[in-house]
PDB file of N, CA and C in Angstrom:
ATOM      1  N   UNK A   1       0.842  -1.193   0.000  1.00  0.00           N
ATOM      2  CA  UNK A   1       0.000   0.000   0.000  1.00  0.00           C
ATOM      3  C   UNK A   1       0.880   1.247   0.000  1.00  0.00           C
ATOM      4  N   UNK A   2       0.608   2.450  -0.593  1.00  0.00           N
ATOM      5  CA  UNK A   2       1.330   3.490  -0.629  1.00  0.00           C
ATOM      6  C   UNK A   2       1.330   4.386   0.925  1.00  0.00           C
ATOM      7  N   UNK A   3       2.301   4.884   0.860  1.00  0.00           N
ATOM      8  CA  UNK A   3       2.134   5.741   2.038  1.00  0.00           C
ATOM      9  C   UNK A   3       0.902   6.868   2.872  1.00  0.00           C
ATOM     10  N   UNK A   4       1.046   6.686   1.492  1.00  0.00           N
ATOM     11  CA  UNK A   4      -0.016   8.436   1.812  1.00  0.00           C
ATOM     12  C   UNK A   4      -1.650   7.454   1.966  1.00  0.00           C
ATOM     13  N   UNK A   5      -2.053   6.743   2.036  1.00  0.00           N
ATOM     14  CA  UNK A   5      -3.304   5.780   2.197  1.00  0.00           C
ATOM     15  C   UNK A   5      -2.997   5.269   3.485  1.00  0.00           C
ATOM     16  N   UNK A   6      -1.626   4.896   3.980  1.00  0.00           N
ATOM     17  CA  UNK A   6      -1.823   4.366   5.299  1.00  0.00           C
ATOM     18  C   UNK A   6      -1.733   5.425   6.558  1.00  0.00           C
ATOM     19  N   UNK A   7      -0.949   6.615   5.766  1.00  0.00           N
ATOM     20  CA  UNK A   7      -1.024   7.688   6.849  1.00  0.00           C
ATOM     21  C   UNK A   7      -2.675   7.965   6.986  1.00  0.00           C
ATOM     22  N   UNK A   8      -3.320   8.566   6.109  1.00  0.00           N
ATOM     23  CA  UNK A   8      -4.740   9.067   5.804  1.00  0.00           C
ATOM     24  C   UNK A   8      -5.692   8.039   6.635  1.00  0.00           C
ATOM     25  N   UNK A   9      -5.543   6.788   6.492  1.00  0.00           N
ATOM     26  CA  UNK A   9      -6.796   5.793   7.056  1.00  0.00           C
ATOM     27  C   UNK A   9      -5.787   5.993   8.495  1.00  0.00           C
ATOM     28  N   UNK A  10      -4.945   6.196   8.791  1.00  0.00           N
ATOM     29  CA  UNK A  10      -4.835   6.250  10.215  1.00  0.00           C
ATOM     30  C   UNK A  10      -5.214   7.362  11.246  1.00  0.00           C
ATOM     31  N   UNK A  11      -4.907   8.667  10.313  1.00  0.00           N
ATOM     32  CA  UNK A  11      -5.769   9.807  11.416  1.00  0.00           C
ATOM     33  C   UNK A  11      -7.146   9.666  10.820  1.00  0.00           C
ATOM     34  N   UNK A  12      -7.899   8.843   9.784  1.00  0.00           N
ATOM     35  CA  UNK A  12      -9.475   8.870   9.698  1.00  0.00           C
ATOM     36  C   UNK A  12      -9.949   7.881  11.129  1.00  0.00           C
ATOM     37  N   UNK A  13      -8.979   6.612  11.054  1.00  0.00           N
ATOM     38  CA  UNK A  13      -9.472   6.203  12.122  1.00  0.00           C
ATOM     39  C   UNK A  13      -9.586   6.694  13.517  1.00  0.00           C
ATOM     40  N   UNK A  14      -8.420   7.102  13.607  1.00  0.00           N
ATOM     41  CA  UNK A  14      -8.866   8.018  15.087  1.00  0.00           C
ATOM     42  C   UNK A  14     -10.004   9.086  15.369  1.00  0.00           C
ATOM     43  N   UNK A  15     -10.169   9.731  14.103  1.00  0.00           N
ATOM     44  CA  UNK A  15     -10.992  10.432  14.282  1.00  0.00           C
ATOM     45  C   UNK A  15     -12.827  10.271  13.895  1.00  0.00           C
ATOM     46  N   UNK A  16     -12.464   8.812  13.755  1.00  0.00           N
ATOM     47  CA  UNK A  16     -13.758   8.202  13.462  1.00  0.00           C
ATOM     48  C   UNK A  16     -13.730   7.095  13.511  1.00  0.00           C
ATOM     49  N   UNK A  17     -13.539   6.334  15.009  1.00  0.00           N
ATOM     50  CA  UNK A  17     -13.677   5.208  15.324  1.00  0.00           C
ATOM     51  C   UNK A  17     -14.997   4.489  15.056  1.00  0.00           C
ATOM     52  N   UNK A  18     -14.587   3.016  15.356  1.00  0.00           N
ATOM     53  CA  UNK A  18     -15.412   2.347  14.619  1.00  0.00           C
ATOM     54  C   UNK A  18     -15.791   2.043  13.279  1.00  0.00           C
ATOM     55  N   UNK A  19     -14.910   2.933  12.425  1.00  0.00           N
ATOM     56  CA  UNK A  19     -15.492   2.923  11.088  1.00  0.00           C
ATOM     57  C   UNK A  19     -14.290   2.910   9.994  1.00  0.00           C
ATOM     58  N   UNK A  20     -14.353   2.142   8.636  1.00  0.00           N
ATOM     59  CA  UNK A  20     -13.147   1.500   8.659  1.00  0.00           C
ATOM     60  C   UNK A  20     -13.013   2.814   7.295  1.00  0.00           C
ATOM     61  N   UNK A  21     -11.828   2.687   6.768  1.00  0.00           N
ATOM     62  CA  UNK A  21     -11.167   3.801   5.840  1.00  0.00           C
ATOM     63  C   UNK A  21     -10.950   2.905   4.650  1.00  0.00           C
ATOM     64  N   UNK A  22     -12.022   3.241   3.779  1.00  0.00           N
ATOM     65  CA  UNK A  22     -11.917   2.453   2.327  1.00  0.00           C
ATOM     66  C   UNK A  22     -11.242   3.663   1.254  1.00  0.00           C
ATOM     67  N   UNK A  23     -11.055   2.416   0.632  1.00  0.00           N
ATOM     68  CA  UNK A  23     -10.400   2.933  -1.148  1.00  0.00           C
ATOM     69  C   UNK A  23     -11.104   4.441  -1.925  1.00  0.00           C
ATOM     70  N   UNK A  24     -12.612   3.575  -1.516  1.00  0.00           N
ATOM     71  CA  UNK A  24     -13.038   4.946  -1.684  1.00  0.00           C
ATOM     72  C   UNK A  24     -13.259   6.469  -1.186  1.00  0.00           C
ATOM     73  N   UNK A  25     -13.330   5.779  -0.327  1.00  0.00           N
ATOM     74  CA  UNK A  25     -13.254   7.307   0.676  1.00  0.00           C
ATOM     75  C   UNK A  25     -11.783   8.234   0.588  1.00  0.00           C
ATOM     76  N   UNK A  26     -10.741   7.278   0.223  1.00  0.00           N
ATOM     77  CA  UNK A  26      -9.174   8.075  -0.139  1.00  0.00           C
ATOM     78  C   UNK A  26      -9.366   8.708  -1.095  1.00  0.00           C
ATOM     79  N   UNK A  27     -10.319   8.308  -2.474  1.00  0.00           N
ATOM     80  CA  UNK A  27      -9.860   8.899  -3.386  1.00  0.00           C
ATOM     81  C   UNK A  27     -10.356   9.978  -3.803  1.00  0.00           C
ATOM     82  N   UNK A  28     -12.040   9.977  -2.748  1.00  0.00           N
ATOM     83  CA  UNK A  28     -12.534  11.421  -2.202  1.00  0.00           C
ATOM     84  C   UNK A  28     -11.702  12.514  -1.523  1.00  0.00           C
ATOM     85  N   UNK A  29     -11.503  11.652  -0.827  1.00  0.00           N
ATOM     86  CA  UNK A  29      -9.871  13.155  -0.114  1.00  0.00           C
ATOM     87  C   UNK A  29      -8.919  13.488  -1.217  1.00  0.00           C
ATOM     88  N   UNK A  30      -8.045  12.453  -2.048  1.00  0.00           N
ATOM     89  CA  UNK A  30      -7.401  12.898  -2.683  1.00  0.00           C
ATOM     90  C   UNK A  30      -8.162  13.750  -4.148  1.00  0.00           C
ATOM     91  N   UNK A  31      -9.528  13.724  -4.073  1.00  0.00           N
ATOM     92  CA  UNK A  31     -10.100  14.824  -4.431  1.00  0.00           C
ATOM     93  C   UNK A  31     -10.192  16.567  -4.414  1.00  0.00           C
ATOM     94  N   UNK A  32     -10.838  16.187  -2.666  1.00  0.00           N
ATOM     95  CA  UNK A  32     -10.824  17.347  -2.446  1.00  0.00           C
ATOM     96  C   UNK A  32      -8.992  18.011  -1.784  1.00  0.00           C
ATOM     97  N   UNK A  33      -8.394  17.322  -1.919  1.00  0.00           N
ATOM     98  CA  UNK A  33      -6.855  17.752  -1.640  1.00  0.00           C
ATOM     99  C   UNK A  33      -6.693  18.610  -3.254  1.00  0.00           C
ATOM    100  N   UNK A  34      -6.541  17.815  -4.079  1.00  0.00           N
ATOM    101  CA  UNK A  34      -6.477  18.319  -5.572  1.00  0.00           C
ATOM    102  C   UNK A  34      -7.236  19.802  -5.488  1.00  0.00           C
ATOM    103  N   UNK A  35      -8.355  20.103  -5.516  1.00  0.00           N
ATOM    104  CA  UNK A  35      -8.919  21.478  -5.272  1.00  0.00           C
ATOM    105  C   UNK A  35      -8.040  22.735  -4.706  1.00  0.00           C
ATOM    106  N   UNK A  36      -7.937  21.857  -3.376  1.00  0.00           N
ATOM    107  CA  UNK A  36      -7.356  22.882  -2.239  1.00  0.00           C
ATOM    108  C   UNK A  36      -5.763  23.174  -2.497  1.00  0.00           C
ATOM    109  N   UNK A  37      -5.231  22.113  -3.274  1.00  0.00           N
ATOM    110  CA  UNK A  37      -3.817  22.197  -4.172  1.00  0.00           C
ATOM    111  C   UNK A  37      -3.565  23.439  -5.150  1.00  0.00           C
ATOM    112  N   UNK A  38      -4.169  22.978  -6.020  1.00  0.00           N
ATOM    113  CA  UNK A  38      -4.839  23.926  -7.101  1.00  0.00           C
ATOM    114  C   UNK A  38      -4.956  25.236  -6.661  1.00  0.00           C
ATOM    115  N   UNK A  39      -5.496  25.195  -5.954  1.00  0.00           N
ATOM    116  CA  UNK A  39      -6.023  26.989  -5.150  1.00  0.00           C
ATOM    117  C   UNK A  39      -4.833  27.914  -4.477  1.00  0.00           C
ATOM    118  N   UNK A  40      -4.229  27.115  -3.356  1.00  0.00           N
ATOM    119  CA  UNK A  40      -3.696  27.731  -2.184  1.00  0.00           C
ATOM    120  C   UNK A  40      -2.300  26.909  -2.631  1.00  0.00           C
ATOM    121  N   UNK A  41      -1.588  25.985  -3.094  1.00  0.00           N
ATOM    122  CA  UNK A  41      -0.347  25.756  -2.955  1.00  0.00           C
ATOM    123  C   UNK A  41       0.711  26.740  -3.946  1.00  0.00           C
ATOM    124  N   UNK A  42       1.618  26.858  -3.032  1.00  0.00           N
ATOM    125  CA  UNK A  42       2.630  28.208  -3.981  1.00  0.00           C
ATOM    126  C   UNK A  42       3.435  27.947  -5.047  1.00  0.00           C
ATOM    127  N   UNK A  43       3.026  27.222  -6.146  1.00  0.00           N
ATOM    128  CA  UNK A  43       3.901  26.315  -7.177  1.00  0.00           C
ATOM    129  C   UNK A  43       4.912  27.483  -7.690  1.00  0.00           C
ATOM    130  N   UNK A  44       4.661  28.445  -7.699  1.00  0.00           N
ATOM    131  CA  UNK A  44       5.631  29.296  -8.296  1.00  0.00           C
ATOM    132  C   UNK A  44       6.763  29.381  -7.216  1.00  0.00           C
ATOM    133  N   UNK A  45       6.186  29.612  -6.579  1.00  0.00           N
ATOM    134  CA  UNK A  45       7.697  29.836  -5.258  1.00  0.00           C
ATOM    135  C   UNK A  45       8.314  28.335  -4.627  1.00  0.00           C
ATOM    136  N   UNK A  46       7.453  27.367  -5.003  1.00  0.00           N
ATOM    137  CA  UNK A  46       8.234  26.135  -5.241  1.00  0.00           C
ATOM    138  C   UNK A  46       9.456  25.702  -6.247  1.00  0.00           C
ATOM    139  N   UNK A  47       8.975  26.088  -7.254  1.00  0.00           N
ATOM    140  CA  UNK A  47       9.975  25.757  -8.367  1.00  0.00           C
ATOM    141  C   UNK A  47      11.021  26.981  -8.788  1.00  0.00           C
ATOM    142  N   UNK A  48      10.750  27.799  -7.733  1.00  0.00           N
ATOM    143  CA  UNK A  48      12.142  29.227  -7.270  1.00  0.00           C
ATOM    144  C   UNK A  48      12.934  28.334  -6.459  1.00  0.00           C
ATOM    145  N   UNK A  49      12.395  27.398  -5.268  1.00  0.00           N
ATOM    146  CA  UNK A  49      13.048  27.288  -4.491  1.00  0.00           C
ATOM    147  C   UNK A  49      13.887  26.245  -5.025  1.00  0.00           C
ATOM    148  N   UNK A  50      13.589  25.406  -5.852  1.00  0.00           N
ATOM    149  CA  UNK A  50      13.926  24.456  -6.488  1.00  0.00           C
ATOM    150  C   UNK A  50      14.929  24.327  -7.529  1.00  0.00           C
ATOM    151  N   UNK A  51      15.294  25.628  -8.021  1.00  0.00           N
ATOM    152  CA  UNK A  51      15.828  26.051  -9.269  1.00  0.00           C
ATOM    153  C   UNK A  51      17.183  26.499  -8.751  1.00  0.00           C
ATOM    154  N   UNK A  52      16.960  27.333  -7.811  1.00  0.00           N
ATOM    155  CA  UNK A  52      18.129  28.187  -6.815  1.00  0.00           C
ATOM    156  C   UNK A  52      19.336  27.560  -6.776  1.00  0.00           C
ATOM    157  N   UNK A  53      19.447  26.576  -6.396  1.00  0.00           N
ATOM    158  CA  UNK A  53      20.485  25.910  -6.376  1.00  0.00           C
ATOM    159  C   UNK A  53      21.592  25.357  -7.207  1.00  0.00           C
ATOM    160  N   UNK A  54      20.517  25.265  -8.374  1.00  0.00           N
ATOM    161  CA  UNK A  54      21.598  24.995  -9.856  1.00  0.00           C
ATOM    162  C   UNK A  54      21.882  25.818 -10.410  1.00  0.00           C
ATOM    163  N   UNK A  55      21.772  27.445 -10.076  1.00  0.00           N
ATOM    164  CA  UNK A  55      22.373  28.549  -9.987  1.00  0.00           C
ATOM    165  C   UNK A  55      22.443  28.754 -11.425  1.00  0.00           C
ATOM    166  N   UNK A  56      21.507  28.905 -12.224  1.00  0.00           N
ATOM    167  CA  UNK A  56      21.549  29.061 -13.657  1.00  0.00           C
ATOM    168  C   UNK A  56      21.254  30.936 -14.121  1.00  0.00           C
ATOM    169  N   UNK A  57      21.826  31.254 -15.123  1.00  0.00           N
ATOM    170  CA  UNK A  57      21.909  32.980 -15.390  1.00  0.00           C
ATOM    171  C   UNK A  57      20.240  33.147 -15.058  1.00  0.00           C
ATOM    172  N   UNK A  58      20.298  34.562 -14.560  1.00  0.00           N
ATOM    173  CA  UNK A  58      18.836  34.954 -14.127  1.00  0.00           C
ATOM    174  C   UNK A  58      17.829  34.648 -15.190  1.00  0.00           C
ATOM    175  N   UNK A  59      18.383  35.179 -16.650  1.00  0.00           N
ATOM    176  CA  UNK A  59      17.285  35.070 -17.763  1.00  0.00           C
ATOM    177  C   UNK A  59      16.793  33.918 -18.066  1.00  0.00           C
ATOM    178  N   UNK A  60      18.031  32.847 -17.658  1.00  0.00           N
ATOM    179  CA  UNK A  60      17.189  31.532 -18.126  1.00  0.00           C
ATOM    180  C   UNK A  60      16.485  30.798 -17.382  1.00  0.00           C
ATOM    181  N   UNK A  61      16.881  31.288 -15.839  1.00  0.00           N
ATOM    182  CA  UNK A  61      15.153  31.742 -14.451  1.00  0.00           C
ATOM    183  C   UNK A  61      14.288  31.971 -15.057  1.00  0.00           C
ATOM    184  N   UNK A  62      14.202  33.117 -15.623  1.00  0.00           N
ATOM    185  CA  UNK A  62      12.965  33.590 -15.766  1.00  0.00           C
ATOM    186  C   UNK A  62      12.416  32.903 -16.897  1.00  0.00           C
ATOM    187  N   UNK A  63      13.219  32.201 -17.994  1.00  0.00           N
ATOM    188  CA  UNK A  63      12.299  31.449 -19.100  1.00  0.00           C
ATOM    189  C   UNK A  63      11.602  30.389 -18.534  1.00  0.00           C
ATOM    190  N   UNK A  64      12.683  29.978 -17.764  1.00  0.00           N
ATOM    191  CA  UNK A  64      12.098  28.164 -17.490  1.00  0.00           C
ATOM    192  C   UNK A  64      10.903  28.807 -16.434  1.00  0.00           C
ATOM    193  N   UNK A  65      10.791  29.350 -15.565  1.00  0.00           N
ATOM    194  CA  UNK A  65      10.221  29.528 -14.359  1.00  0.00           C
ATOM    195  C   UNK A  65       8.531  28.870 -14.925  1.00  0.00           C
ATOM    196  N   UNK A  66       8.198  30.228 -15.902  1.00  0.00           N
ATOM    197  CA  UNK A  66       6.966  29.200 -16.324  1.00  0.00           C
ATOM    198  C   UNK A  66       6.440  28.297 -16.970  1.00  0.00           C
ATOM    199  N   UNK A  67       7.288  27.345 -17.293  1.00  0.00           N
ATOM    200  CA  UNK A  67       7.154  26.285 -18.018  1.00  0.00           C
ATOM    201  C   UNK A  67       7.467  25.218 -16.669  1.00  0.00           C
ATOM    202  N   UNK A  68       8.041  25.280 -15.846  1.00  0.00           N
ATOM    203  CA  UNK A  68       8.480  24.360 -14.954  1.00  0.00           C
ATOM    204  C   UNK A  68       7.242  24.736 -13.995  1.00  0.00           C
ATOM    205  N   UNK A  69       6.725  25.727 -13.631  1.00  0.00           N
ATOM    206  CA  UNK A  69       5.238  26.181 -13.276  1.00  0.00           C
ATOM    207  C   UNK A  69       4.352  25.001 -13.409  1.00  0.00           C
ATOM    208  N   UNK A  70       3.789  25.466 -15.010  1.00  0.00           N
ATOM    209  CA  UNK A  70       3.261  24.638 -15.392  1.00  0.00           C
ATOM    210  C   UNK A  70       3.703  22.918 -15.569  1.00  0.00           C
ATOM    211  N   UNK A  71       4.704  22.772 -15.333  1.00  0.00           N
ATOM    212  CA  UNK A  71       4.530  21.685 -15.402  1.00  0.00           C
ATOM    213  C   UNK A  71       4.659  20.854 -13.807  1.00  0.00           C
ATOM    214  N   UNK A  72       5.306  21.326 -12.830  1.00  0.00           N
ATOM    215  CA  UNK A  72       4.370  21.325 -11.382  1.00  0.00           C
ATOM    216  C   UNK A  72       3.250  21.035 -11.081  1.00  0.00           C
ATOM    217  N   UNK A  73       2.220  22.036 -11.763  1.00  0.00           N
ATOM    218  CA  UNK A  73       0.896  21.589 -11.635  1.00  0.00           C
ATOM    219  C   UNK A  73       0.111  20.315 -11.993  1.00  0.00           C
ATOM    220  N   UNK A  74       0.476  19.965 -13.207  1.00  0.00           N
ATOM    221  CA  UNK A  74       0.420  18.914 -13.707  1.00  0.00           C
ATOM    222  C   UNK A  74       0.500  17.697 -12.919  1.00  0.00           C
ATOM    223  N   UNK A  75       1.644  17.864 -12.328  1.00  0.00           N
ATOM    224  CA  UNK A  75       1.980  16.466 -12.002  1.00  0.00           C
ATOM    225  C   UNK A  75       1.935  16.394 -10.960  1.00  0.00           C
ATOM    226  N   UNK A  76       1.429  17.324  -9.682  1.00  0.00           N
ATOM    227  CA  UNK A  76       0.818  17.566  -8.677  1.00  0.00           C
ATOM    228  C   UNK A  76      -0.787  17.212  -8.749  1.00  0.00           C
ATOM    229  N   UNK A  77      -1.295  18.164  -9.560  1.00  0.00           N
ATOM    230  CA  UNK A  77      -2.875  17.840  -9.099  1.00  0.00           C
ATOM    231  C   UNK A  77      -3.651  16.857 -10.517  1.00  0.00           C
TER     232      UNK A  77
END
């Protein structure tokens, strides 16, 4: 099983004992996670932070920045 399913059914269970944490119900969360991703996560200042390090000339920062943007999103939500 992947990680992120055994973390998730473990604080569902606590917080709703008695009741067991199906397949489906994950893929409702990883639903509404996708939304709240989409909305509020800082992909741009992710893939700054990400870039920084391989210390590439500013201009070619600023080309890639939104293409690596976009492609963040993607493969996030």
């Amino acid at each position: 099983m992947e990680d992120s399913f055994l973390a998730i059914r473990c604080a569902y269970e606590l917080r709703n004992p008695g009741q067991e944490f199906t397949a489906a119900e994950f893929r409702a969360f990883r639903k509404r996670m996708a939304v709240w991703i989409r909305r509020h996560y800082p992909f741009e200042m992710a893939v700054k932070m990400l870039i920084k390090p391989i210390a590439l000339p500013p201009t070619l920062q600023r080309m890639l920045l939104p293409i690596l943007t976009h492609g963040a999103r993607r493969a996030i939500t």
